[in-house]
Protein backbone atom coordinates (compact mmCIF):
# COMPACT_ATOMS: atom_id res chain seq x y z
CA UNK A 1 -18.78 -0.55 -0.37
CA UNK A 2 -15.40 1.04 -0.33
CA UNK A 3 -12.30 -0.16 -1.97
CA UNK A 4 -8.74 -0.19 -0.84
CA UNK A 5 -5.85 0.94 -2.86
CA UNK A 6 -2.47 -0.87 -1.95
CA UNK A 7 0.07 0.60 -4.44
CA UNK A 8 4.39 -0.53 -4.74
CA UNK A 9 6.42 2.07 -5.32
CA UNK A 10 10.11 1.00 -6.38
CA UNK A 11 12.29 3.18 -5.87
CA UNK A 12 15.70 4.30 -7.86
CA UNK A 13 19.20 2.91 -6.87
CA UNK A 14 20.24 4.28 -4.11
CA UNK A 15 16.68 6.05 -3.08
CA UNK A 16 15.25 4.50 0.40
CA UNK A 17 12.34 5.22 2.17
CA UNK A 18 13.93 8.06 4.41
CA UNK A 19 16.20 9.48 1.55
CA UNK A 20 15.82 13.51 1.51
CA UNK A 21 13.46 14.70 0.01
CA UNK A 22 11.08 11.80 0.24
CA UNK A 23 9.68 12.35 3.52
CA UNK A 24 8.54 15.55 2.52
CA UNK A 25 6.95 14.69 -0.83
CA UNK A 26 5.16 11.87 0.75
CA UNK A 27 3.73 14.20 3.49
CA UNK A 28 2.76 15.70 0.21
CA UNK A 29 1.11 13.17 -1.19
CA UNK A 30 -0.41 12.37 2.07
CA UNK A 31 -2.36 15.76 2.18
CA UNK A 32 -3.60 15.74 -1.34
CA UNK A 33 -4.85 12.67 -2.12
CA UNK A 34 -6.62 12.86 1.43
CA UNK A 35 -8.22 15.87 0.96
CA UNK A 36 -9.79 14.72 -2.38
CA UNK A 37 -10.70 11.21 -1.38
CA UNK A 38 -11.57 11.52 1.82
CA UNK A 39 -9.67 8.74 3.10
CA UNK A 40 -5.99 8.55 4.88
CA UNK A 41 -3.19 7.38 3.76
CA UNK A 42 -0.85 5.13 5.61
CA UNK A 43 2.52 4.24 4.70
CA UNK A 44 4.77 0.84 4.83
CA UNK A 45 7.92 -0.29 3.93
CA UNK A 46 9.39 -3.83 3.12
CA UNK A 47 11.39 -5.19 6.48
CA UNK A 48 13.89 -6.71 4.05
CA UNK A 49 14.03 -3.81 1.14
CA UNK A 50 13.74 -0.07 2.33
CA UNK A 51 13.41 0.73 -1.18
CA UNK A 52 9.48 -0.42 -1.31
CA UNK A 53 7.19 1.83 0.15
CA UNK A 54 3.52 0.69 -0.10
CA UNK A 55 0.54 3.19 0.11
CA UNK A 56 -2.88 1.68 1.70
CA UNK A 57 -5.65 3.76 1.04
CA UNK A 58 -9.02 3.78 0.62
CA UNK A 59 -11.44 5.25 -2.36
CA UNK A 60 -15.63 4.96 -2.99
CA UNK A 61 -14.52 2.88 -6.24
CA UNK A 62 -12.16 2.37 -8.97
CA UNK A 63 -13.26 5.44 -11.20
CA UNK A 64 -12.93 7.96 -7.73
CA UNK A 65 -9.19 6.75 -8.04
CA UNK A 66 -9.23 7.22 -11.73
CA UNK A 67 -10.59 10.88 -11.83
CA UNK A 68 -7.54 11.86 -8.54
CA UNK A 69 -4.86 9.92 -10.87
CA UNK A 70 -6.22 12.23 -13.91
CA UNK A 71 -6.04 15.27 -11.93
CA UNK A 72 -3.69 18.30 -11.81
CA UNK A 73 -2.82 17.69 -8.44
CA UNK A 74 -1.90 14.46 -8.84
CA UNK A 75 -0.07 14.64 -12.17
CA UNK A 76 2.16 17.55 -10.61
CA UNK A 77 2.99 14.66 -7.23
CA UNK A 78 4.02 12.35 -10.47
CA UNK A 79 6.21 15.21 -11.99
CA UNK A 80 7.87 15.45 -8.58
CA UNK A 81 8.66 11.92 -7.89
CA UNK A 82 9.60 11.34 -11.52
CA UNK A 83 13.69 11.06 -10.48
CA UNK A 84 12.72 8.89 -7.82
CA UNK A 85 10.20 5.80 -8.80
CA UNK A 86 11.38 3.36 -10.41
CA UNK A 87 8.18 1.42 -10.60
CA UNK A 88 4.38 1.52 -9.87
CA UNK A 89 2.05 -1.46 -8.83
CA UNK A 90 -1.51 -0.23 -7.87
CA UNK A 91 -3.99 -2.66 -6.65
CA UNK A 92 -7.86 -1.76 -6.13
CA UNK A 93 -8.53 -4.61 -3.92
CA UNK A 94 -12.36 -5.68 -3.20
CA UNK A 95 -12.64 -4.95 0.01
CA UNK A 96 -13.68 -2.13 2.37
CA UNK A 97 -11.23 0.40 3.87
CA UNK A 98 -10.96 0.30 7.37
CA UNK A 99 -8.84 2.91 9.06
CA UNK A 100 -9.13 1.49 12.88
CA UNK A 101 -8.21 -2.13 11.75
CA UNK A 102 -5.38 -0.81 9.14
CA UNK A 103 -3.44 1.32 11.17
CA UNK A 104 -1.28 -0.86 12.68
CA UNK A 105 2.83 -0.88 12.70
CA UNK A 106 3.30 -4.19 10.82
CA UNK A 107 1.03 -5.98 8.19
CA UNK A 108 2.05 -9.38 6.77
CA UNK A 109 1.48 -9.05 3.07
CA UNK A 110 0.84 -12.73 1.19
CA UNK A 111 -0.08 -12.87 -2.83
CA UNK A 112 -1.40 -16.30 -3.70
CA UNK A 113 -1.64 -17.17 -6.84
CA UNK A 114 -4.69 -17.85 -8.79
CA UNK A 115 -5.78 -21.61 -8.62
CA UNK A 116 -3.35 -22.21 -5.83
CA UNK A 117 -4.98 -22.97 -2.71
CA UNK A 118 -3.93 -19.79 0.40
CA UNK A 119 -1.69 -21.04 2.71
CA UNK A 120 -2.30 -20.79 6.80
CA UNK A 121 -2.87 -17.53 8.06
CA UNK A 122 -0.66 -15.99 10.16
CA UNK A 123 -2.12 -14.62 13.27
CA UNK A 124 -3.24 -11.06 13.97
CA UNK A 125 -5.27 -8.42 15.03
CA UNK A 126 -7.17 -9.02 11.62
CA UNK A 127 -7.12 -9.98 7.98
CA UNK A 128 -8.37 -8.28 4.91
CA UNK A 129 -8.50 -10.41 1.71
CA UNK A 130 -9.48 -10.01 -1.95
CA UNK A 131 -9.15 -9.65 -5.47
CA UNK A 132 -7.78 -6.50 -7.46
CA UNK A 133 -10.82 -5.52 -9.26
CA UNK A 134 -8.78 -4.87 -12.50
CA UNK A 135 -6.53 -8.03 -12.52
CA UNK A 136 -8.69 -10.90 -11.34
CA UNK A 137 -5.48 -13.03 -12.31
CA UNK A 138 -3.64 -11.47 -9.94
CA UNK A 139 -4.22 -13.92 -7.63
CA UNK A 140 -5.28 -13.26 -4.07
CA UNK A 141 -3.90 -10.46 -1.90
CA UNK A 142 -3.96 -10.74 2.09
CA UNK A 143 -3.20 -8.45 4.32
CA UNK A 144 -2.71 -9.30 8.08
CA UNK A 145 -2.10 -6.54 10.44
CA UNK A 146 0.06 -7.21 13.59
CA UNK A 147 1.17 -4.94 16.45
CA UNK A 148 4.32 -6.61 16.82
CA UNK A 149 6.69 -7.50 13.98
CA UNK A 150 5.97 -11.24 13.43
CA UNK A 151 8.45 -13.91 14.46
CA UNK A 152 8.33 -15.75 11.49
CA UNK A 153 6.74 -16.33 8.41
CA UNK A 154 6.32 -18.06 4.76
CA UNK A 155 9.44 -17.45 2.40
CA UNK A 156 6.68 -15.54 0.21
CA UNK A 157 5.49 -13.48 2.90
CA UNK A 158 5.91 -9.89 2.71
CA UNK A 159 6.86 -8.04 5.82
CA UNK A 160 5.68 -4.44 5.76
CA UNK A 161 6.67 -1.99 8.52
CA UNK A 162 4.72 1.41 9.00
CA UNK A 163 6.56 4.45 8.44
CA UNK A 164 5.49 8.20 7.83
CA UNK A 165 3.28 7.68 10.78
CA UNK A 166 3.96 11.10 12.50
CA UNK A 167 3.60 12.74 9.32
């Protein structure tokens, strides 16, 4: 079985999502981590905070994602968005990649913590849940991808637009 990445990027004060040159580094990143894993990347962004951009992915396992993060390729994509990122969060999350039910323009992201029972589930196209492989204490991590933005939601919701899509 596949795994999915979902990584956080924070980025620097006053660095959004659409700031030159990030478009074109992320296009980038885009073609080089697909062309070694296989697998597309697709973009998001927090509704509420432009200056979160999420990366949902998929790899074969933990240790394919472990040999691209090693790599020269990838180490020279770190060099360039050194000024930029603020902070990483990467997530290998136990559960298969799926392109055709991923790719959608809003996803509904809900962390619930670990011994705390998940809330109700918002309605959508579908749902992906799991553990991150690494950090089982992590709680659990949903994902629920809409087509339309959703009309409301829990305070601890995250609500991720796509973006990069034409990329």
């Amino acid at each position: 079985m596949t795994i999915t990445e979902f990584a956080l990027l924070k980025l620097k004060a006053p660095y959004i999502v659409t700031s030159d040159p990030l478009p074109e580094l992320f296009k980038l990143v885009r073609e080089r981590q697909s062309a070694w894993s296989s697998f597309p990347l697709l973009f998001f962004t927090e509704a509420k905070d432009k200056s979160i951009v999420y990366i949902l992915s998929g790899w074969d396992s933990v240790a394919a994602h472990e040999e691209w993060i090693k790599s020269e390729g990838n180490q020279d994509l770190l060099k360039k968005f050194g000024s930029y990122l603020e902070d990483v969060t990467l997530r290998h999350l136990d559960f298969a990649f799926d392109e055709g039910a991923f790719n959608v323009p809003y996803i509904v992201y809900r962390n619930t913590p670990k011994g705390v029972e998940p809330g109700e589930e918002a309605g959508g196209l579908s749902t992906a849940s799991g553990q991150d492989l690494e950090h089982l204490d992590s709680g659990l991590h949903t994902l629920i991808f809409l087509e339309e933005r959703p009309s409301n939601s829990n305070e601890e919701d995250r609500i991720l637009e796509r973006v990069y899509a034409e990329l």
